[in-house]
C-alpha atoms as a PDB file:
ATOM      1  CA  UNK A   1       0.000   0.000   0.000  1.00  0.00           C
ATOM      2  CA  UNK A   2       2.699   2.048   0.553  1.00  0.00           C
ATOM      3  CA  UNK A   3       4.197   2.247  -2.876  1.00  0.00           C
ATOM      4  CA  UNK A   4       0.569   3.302  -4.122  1.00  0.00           C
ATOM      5  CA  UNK A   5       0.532   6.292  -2.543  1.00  0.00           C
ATOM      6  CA  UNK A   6       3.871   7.063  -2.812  1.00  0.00           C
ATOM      7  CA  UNK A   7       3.352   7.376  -6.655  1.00  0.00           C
ATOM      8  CA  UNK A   8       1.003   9.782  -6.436  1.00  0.00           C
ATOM      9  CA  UNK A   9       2.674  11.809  -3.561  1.00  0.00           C
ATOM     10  CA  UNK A  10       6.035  12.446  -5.816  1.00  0.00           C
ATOM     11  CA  UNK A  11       4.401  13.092  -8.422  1.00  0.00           C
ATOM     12  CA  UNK A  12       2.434  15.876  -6.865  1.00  0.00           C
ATOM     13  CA  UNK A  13       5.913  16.803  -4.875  1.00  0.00           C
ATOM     14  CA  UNK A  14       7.456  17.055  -8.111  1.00  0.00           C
ATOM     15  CA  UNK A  15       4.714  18.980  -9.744  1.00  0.00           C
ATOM     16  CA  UNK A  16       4.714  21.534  -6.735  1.00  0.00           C
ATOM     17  CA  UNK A  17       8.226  21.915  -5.971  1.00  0.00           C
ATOM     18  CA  UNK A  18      10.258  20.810  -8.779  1.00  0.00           C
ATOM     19  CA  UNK A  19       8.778  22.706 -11.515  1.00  0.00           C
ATOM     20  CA  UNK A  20       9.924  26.054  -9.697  1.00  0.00           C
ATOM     21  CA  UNK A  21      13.732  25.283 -10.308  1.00  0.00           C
ATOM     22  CA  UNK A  22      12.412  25.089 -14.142  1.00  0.00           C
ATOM     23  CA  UNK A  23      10.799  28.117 -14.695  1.00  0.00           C
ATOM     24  CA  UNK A  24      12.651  30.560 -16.961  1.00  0.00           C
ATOM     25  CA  UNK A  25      14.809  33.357 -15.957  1.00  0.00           C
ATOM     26  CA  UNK A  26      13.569  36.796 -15.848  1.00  0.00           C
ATOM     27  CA  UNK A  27      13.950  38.255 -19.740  1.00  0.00           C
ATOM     28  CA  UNK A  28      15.347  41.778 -20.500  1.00  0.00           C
ATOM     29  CA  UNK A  29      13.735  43.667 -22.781  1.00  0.00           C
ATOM     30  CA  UNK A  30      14.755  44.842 -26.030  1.00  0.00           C
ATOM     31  CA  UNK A  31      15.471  48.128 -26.837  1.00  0.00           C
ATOM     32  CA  UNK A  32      12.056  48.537 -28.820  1.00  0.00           C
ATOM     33  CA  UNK A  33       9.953  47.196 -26.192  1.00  0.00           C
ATOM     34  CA  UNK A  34       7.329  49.957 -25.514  1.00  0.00           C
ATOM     35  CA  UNK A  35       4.953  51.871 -26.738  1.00  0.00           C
ATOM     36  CA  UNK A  36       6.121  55.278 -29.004  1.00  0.00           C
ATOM     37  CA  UNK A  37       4.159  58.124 -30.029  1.00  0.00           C
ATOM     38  CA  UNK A  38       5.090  59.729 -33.239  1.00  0.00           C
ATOM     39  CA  UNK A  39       6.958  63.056 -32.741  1.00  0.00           C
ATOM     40  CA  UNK A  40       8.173  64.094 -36.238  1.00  0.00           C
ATOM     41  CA  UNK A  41       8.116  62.556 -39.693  1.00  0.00           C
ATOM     42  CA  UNK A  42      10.678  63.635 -42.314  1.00  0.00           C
ATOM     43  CA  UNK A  43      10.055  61.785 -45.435  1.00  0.00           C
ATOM     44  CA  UNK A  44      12.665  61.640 -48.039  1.00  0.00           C
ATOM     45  CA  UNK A  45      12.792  65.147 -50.239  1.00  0.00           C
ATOM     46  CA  UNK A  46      10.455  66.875 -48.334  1.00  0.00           C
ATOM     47  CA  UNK A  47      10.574  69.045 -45.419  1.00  0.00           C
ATOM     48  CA  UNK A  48      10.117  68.096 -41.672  1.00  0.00           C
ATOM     49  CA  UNK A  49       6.615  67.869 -40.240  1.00  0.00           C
ATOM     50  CA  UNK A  50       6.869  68.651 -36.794  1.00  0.00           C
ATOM     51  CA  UNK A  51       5.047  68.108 -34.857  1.00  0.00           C
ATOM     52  CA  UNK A  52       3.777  64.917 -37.064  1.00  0.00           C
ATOM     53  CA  UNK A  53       0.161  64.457 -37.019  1.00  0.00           C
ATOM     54  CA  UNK A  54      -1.143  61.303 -34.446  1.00  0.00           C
ATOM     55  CA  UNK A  55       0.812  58.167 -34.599  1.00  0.00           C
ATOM     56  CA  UNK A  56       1.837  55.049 -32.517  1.00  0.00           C
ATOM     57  CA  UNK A  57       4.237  52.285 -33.009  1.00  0.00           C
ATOM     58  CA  UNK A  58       3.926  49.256 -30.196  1.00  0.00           C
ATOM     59  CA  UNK A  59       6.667  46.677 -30.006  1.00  0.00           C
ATOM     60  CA  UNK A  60       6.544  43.231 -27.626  1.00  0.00           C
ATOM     61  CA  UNK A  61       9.359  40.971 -28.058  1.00  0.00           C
ATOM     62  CA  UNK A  62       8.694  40.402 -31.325  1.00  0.00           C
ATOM     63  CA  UNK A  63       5.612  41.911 -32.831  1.00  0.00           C
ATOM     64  CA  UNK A  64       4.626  45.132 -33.729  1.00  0.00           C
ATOM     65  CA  UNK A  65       1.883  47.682 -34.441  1.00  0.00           C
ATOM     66  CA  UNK A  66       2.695  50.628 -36.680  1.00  0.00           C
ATOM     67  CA  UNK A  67      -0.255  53.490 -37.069  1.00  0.00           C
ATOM     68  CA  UNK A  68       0.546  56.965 -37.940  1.00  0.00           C
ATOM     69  CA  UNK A  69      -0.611  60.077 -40.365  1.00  0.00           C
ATOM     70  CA  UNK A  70       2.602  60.351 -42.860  1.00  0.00           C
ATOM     71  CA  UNK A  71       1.188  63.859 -43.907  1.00  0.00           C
ATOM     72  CA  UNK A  72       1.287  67.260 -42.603  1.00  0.00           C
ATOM     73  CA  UNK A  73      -2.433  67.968 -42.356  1.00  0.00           C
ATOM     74  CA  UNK A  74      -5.061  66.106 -39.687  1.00  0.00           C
ATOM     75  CA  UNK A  75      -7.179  63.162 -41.678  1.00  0.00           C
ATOM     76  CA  UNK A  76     -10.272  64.146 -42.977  1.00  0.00           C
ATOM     77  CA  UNK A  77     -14.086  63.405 -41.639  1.00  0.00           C
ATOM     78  CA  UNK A  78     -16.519  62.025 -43.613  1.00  0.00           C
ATOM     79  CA  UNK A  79     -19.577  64.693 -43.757  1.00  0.00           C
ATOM     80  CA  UNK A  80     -21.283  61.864 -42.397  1.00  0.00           C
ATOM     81  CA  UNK A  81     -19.601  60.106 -39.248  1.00  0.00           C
ATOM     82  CA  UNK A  82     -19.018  56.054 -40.477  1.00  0.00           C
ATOM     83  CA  UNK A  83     -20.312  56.810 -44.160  1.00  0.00           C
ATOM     84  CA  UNK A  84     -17.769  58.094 -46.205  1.00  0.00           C
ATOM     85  CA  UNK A  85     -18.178  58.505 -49.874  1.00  0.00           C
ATOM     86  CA  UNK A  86     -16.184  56.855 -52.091  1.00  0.00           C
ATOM     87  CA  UNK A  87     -14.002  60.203 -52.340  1.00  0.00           C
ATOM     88  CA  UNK A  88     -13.844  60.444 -49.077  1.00  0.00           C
ATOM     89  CA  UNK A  89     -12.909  57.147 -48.598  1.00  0.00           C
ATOM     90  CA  UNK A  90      -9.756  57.504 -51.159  1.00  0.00           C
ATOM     91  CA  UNK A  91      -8.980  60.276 -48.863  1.00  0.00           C
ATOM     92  CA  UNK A  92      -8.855  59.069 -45.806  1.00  0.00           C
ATOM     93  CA  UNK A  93      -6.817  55.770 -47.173  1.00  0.00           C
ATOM     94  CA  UNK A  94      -4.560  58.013 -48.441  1.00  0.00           C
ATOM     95  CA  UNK A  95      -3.958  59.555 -45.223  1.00  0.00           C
ATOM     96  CA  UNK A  96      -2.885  57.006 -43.219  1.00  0.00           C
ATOM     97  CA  UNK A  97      -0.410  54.185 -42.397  1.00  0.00           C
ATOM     98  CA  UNK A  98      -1.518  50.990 -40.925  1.00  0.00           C
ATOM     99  CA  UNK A  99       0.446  47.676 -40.503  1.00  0.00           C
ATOM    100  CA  UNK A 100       1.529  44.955 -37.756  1.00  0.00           C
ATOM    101  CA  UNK A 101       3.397  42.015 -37.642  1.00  0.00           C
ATOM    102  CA  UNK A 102       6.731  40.699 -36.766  1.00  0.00           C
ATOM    103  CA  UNK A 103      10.141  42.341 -36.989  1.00  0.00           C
ATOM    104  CA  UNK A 104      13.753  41.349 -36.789  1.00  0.00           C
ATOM    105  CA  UNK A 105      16.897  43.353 -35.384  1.00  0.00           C
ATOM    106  CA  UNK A 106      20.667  42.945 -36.123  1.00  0.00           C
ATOM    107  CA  UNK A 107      22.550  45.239 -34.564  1.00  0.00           C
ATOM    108  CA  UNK A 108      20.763  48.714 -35.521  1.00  0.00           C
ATOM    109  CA  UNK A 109      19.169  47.171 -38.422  1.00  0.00           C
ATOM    110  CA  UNK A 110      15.205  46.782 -38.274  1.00  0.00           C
ATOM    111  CA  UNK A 111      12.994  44.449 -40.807  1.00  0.00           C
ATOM    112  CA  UNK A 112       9.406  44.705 -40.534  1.00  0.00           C
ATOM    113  CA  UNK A 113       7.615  41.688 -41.587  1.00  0.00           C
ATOM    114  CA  UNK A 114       3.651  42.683 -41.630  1.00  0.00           C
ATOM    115  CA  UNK A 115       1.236  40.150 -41.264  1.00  0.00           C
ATOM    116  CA  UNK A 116      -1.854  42.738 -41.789  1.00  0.00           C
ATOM    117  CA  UNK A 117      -1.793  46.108 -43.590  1.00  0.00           C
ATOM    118  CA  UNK A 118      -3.543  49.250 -45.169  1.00  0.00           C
ATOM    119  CA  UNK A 119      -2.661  47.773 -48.234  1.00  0.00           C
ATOM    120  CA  UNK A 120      -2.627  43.946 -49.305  1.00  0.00           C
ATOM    121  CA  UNK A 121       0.102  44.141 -51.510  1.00  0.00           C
ATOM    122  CA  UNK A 122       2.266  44.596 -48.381  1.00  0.00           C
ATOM    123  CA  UNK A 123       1.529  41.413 -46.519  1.00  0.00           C
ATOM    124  CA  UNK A 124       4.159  39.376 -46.722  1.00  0.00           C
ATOM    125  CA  UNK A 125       6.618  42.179 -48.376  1.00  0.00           C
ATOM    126  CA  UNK A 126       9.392  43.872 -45.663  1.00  0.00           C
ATOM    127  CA  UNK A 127      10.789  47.473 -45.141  1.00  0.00           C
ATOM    128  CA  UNK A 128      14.032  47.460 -43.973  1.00  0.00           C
ATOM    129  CA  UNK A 129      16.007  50.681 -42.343  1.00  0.00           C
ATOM    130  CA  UNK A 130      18.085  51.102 -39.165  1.00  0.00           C
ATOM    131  CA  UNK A 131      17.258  52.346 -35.616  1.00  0.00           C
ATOM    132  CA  UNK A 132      18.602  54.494 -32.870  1.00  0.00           C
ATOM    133  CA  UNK A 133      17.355  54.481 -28.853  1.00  0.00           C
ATOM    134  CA  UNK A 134      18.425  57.368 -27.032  1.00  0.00           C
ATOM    135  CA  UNK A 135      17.068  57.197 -23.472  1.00  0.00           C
ATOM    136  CA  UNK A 136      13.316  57.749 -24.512  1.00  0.00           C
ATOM    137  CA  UNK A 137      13.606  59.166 -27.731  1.00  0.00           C
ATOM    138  CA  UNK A 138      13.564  56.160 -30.763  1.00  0.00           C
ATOM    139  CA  UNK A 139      14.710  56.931 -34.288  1.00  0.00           C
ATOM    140  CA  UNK A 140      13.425  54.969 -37.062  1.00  0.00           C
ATOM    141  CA  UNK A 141      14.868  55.066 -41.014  1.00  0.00           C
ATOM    142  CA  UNK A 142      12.287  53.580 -43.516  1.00  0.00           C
ATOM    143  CA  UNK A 143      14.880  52.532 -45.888  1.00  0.00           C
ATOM    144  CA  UNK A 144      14.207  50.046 -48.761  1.00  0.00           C
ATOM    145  CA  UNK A 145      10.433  48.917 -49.439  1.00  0.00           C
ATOM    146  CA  UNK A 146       9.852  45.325 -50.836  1.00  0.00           C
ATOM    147  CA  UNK A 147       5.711  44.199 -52.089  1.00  0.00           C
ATOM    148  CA  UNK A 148       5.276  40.704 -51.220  1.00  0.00           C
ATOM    149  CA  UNK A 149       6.275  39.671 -54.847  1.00  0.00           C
ATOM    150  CA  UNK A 150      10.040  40.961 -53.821  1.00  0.00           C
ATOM    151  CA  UNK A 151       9.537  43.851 -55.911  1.00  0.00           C
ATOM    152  CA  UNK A 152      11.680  46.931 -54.175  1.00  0.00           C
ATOM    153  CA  UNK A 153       9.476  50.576 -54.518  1.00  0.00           C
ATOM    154  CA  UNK A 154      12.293  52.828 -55.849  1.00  0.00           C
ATOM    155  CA  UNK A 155      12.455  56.277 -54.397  1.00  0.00           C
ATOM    156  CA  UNK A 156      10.979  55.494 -50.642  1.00  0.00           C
ATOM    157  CA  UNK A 157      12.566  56.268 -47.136  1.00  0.00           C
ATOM    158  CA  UNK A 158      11.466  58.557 -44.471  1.00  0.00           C
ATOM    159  CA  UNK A 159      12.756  59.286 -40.631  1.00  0.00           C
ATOM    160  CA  UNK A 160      10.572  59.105 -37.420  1.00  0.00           C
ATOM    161  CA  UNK A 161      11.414  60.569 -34.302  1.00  0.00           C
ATOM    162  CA  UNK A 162       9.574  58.748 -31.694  1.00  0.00           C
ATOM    163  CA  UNK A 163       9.087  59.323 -28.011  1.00  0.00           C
ATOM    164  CA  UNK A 164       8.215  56.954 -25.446  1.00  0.00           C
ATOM    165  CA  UNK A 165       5.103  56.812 -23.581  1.00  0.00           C
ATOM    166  CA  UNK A 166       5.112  53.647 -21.859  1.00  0.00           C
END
């Protein structure tokens, strides 16, 4: 009888107590980590808009969430709130960025790998740049553009200055 319950007893000993030499060691953030609000967008050939209109990039470990207004003037209502006419519509695409997915860092080199964006033909394409943290401040160079054919868009790159907020 004795080695019946004994079974059950390490087991339950081991679940309890020897699990909690296994557990993983605390993990250190990366430098991305956070949440950034958008502070000023310079895109390539053009002059500074500063302050940039609304924008927010999130990074976890190694995900990310990138929405932000590229222009210099706030996005545009609909004349009707949630019914925008076709024209309106164009507009207000226009106006925005949207994307998330997964990114990679080597050394100060950044590829975004989005999973869901404003537009399709960006799924599964990258944009690759480079990246600076300074205390809270983030820098981030949009460098080179691929679609998700491979297909590089010539003549794109644009700097955000970043600050964090959490």
């Amino acid at each position: 009888m004795v080695n019946i319950v004994r079974g059950p007893l390490v087991a339950v000993a081991f679940l309890l107590f020897g699990c909690s030499g296994v557990a993983d060691a605390p993990r250190t953030p990366g430098p991305l980590e956070g949440v950034w609000s958008v502070a000023v967008v310079e895109p390539e050939g053009a002059p500074p808009i500063d302050p940039a209109q609304p924008g927010m990039y999130i990074f976890t470990a190694d995900h990310y969430s990138a929405v932000y207004t590229p222009g210099p003037e706030p996005r545009s209502k609909a004349a009707t709130s949630f019914q925008p006419t076709p024209e309106e519509m164009v507009d207000q695409f226009q106006s925005i960025i949207v994307n998330a997915g997964r990114y990679e860092i080597d050394g100060a080199s950044i590829t975004f790998r989005p999973i869901i964006a404003r537009s399709p033909g960006f799924v599964g394409g990258r944009l690759t740049g480079a990246f600076d943290v300074s205390g809270d401040t983030l820098t981030l160079r949009h460098e080179r553009l691929f679609d998700q054919e491979g297909a590089e868009l010539s003549e794109f790159g644009e700097r955000l200055t970043l600050v964090r907020i959490e």
